[in-house]
C-alpha atoms as a PDB file:
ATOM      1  CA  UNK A   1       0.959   3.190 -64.660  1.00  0.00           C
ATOM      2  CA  UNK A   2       2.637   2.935 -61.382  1.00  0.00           C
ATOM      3  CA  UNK A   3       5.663   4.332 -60.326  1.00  0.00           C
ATOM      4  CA  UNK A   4       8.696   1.983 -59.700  1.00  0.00           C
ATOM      5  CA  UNK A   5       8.782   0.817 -55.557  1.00  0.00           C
ATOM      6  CA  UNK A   6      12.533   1.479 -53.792  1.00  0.00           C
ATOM      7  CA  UNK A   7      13.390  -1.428 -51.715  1.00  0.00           C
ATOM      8  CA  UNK A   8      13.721   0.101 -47.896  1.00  0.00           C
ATOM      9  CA  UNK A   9      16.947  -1.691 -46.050  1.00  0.00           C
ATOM     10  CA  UNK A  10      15.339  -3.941 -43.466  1.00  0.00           C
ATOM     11  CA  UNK A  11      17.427  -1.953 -40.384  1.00  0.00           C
ATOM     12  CA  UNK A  12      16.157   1.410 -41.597  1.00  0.00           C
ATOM     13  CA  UNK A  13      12.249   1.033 -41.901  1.00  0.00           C
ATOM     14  CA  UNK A  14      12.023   0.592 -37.658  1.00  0.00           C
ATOM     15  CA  UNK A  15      14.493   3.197 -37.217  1.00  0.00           C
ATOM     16  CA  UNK A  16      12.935   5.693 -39.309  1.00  0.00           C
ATOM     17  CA  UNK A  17       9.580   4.518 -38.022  1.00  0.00           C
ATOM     18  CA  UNK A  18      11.077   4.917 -34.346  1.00  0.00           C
ATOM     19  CA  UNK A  19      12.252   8.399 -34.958  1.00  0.00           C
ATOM     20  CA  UNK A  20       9.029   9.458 -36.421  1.00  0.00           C
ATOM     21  CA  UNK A  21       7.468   8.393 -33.458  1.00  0.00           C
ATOM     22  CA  UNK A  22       9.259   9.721 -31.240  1.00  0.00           C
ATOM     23  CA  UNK A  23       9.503  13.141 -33.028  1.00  0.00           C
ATOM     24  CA  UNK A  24       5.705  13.168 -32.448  1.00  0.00           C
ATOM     25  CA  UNK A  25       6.281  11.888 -28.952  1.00  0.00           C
ATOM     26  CA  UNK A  26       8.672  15.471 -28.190  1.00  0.00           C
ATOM     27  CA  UNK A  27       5.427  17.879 -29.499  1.00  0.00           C
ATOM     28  CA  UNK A  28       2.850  16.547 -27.549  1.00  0.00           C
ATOM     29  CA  UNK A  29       3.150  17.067 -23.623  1.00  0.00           C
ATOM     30  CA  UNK A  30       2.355  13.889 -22.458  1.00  0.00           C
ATOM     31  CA  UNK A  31       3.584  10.756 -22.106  1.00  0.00           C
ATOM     32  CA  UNK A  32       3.589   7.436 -24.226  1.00  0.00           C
ATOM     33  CA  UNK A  33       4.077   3.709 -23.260  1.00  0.00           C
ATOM     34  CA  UNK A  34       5.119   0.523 -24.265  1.00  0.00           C
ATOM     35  CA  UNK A  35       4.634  -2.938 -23.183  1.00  0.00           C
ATOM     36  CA  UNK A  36       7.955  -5.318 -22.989  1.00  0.00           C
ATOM     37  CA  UNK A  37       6.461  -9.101 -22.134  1.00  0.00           C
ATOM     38  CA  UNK A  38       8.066 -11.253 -20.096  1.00  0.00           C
ATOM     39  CA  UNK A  39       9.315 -13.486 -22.581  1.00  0.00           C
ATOM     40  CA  UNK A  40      11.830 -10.620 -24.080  1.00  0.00           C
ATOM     41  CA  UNK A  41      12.891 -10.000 -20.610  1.00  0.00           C
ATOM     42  CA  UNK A  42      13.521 -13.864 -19.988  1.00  0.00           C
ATOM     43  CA  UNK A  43      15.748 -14.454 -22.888  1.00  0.00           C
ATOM     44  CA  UNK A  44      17.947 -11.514 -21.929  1.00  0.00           C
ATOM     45  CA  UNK A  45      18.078 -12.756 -18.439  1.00  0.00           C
ATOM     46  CA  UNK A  46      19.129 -16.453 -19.832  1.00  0.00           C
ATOM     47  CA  UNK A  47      21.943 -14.737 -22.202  1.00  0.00           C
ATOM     48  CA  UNK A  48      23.872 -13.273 -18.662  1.00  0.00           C
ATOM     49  CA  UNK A  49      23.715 -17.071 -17.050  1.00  0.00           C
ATOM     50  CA  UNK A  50      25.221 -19.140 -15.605  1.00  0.00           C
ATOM     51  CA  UNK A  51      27.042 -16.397 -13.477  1.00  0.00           C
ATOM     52  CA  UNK A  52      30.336 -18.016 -11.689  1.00  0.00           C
ATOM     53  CA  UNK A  53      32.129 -16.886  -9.178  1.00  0.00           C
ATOM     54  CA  UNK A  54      33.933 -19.635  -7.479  1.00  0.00           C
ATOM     55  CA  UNK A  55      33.115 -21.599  -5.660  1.00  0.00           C
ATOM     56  CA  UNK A  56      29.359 -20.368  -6.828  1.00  0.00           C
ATOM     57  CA  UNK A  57      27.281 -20.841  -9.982  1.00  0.00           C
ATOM     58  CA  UNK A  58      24.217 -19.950 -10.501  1.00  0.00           C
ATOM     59  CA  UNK A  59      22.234 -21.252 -13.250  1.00  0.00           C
ATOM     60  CA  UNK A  60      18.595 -21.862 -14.981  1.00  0.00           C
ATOM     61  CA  UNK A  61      17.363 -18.340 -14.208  1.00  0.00           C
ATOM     62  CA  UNK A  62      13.333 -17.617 -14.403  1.00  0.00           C
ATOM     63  CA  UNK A  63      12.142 -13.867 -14.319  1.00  0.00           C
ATOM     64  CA  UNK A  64       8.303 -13.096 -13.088  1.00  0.00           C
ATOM     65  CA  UNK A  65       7.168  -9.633 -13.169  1.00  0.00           C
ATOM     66  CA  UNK A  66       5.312  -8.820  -9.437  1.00  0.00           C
ATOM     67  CA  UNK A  67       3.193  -5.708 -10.594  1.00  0.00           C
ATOM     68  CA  UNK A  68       1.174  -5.141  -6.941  1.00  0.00           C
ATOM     69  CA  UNK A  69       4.715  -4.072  -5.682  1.00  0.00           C
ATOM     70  CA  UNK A  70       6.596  -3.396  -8.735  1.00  0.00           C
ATOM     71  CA  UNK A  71       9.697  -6.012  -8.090  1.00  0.00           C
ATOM     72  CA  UNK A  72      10.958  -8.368 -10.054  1.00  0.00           C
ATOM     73  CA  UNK A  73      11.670 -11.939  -9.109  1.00  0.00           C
ATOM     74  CA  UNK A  74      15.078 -14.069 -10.352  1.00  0.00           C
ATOM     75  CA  UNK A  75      14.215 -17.366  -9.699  1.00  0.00           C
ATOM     76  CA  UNK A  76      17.496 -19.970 -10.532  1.00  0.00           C
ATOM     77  CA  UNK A  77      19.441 -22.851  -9.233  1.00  0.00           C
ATOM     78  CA  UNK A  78      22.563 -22.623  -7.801  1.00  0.00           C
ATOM     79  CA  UNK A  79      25.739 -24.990  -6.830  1.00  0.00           C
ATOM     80  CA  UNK A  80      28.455 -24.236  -4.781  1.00  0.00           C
ATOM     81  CA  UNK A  81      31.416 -26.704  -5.308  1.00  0.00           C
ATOM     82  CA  UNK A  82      34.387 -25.881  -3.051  1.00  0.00           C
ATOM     83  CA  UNK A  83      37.868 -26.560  -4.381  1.00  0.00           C
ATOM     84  CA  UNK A  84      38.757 -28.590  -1.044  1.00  0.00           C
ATOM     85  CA  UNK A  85      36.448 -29.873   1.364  1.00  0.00           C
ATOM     86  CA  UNK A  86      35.113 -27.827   3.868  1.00  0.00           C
ATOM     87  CA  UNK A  87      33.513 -28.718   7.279  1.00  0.00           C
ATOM     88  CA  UNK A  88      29.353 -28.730   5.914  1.00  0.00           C
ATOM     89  CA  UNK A  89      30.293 -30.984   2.794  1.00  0.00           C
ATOM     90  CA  UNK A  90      32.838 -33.129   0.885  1.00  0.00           C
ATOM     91  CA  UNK A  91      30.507 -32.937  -2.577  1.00  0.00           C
ATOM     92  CA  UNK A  92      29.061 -30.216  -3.847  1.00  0.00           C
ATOM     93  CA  UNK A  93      25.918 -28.592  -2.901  1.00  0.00           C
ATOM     94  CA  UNK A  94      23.026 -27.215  -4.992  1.00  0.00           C
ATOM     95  CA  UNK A  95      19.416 -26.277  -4.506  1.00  0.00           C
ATOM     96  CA  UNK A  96      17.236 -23.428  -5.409  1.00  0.00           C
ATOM     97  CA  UNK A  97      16.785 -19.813  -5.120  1.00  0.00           C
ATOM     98  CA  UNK A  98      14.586 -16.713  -5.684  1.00  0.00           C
ATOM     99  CA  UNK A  99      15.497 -13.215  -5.005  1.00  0.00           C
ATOM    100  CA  UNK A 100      13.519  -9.776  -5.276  1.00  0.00           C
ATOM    101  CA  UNK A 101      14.576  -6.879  -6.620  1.00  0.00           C
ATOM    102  CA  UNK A 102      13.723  -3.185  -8.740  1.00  0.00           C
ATOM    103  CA  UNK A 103      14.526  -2.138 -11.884  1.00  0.00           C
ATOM    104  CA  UNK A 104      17.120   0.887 -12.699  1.00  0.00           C
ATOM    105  CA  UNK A 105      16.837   2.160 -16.041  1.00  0.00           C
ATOM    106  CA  UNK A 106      20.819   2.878 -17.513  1.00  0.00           C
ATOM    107  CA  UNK A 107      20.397   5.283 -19.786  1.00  0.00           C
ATOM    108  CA  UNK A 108      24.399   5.542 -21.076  1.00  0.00           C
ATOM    109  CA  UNK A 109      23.973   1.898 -22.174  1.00  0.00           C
ATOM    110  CA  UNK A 110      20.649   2.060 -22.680  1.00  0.00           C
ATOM    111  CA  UNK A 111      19.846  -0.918 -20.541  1.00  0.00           C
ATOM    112  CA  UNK A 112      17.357  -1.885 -17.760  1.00  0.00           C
ATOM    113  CA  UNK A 113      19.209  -3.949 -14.510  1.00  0.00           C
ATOM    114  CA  UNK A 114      18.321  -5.720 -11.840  1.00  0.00           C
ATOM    115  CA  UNK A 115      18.630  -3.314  -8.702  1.00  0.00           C
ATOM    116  CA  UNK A 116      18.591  -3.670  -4.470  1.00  0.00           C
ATOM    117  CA  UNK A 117      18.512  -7.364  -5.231  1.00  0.00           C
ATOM    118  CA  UNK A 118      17.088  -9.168  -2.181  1.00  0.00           C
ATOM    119  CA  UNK A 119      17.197 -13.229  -1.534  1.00  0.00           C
ATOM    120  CA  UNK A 120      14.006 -14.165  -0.665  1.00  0.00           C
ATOM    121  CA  UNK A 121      14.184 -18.094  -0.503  1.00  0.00           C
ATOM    122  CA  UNK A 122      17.303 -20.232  -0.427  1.00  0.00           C
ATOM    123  CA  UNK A 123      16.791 -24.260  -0.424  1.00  0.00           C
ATOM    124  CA  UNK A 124      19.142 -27.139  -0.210  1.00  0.00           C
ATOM    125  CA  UNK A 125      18.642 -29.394  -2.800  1.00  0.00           C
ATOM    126  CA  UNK A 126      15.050 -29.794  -3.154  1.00  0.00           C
ATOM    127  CA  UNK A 127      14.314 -29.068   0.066  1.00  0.00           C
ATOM    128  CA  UNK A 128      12.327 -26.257   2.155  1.00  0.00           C
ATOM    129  CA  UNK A 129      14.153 -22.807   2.253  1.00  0.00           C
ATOM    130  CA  UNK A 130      16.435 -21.959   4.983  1.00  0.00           C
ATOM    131  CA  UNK A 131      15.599 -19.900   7.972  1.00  0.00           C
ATOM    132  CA  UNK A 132      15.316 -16.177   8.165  1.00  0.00           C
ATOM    133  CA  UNK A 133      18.598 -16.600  10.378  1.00  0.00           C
ATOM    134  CA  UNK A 134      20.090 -18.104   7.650  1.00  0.00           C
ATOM    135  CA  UNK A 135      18.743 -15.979   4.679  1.00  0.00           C
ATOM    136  CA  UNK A 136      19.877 -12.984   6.462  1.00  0.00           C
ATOM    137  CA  UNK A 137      23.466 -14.182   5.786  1.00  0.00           C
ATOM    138  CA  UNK A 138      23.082 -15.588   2.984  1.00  0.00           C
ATOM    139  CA  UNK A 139      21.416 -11.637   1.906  1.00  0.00           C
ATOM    140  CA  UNK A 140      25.217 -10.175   2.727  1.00  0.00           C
ATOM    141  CA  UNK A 141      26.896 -12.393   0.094  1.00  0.00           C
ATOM    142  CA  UNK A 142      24.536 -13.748  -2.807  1.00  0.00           C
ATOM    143  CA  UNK A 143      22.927 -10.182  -4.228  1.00  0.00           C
ATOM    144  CA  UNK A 144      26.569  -9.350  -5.216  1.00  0.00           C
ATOM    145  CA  UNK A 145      26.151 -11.863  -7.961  1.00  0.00           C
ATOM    146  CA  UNK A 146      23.172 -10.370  -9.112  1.00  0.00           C
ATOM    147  CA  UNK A 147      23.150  -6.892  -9.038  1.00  0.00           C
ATOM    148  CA  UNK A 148      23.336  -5.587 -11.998  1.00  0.00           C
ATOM    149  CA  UNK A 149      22.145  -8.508 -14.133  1.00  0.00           C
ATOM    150  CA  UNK A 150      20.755  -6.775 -17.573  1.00  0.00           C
ATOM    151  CA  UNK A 151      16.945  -7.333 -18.483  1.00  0.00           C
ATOM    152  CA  UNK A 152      16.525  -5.735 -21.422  1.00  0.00           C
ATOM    153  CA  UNK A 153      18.564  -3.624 -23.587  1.00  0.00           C
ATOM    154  CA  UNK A 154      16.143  -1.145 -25.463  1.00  0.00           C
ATOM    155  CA  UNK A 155      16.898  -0.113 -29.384  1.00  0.00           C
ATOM    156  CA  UNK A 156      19.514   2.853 -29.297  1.00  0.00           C
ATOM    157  CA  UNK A 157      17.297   4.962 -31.488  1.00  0.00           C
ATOM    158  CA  UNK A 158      14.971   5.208 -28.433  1.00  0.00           C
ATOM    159  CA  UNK A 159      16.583   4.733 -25.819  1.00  0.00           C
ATOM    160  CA  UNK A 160      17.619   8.147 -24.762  1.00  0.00           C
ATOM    161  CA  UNK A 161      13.780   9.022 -24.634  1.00  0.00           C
ATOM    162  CA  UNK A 162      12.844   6.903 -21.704  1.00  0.00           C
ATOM    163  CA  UNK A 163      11.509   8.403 -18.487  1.00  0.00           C
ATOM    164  CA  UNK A 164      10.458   5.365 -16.273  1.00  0.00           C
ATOM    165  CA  UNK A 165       9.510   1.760 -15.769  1.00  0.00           C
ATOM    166  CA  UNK A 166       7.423   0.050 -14.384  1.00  0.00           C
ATOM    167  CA  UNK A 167       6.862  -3.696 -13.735  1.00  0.00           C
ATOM    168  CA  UNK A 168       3.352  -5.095 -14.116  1.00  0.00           C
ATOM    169  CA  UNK A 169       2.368  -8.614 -14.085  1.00  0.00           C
ATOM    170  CA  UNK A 170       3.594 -10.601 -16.901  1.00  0.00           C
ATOM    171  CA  UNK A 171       4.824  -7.312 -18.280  1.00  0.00           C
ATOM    172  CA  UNK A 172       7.474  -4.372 -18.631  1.00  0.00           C
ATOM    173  CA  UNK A 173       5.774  -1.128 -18.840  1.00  0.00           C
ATOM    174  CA  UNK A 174       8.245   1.362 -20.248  1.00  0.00           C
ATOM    175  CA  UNK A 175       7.003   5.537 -20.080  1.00  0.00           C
ATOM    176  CA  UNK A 176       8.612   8.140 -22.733  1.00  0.00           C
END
């Protein structure tokens, strides 16, 4: 004869299974890890986009984890469409960007965010990216618009317990 099973509430069995963990983790003096792929990081990224801030948008965002260096790259589009026309264009302009940055770990909000963002590469249209000249202004106004960007927002029940990250390729290596 066997005794009767109690259904478990669907929320509860990770969060008692997280706590348990953890409670381990606390006793034991070192460290644990976990792995956060790419593709979790991605569809956060694509949940904060398109970012406007007129006369800028910037849209289609792709995330790549650099792990020789540690930095994440935000790949996107963007479009700037000025209200009135201005002296470089009477239509609106768009090409393609990447920018660099690091990671800072938020622990009151338990988040992970893009930090000392960095443009990289700028392009009109399809073209070739812009000159160093060029990037260099074009590094005192764009970051603005992506600093801060969330990339993951990490279960509250562990949240507080995280010590570092670390970006590795194709991956999110998170240390308790």
């Amino acid at each position: 004869m066997t005794a009767p099973s109690v259904p478990a509430h669907p929320r509860l069995v990770p969060q008692a299974l997280g706590i348990l963990c953890l409670a381990g983790l606390a006793t034991v003096s070192h460290s644990a890890t976990i792995d956060i792929g790419v593709s979790t990081l991605q569809a956060q990224v694509e949940k904060a986009f398109p970012k406007a801030k007129q006369p800028l948008t910037l849209s289609e965002p792709t995330l790549s984890l650099e792990g020789a260096t540690e930095v994440v790259v935000l790949c996107g589009r963007w479009d700037l469409s000025p209200k009135a026309a201005v002296l470089i264009a009477d239509r609106p302009l768009l090409g393609r960007f990447c920018a660099e940055s690091r990671l800072q770990w938020n622990p009151q909000g338990a988040t992970v965010s893009l930090t000392a963002v960095r443009v990289r590469s700028l392009g009109l249209g399809d073209g070739p990216s812009l000159p160093a000249p060029v990037l260099k202004l074009i590094n005192a106004i764009l970051p603005e618009h992506l600093e801060g960007v969330v990339v993951y927002t990490a279960p509250k029940f562990i949240g507080w317990a995280v010590k570092n990250l670390r970006p590795q390729d194709g991956r999110l290596q998170v240390e308790f």
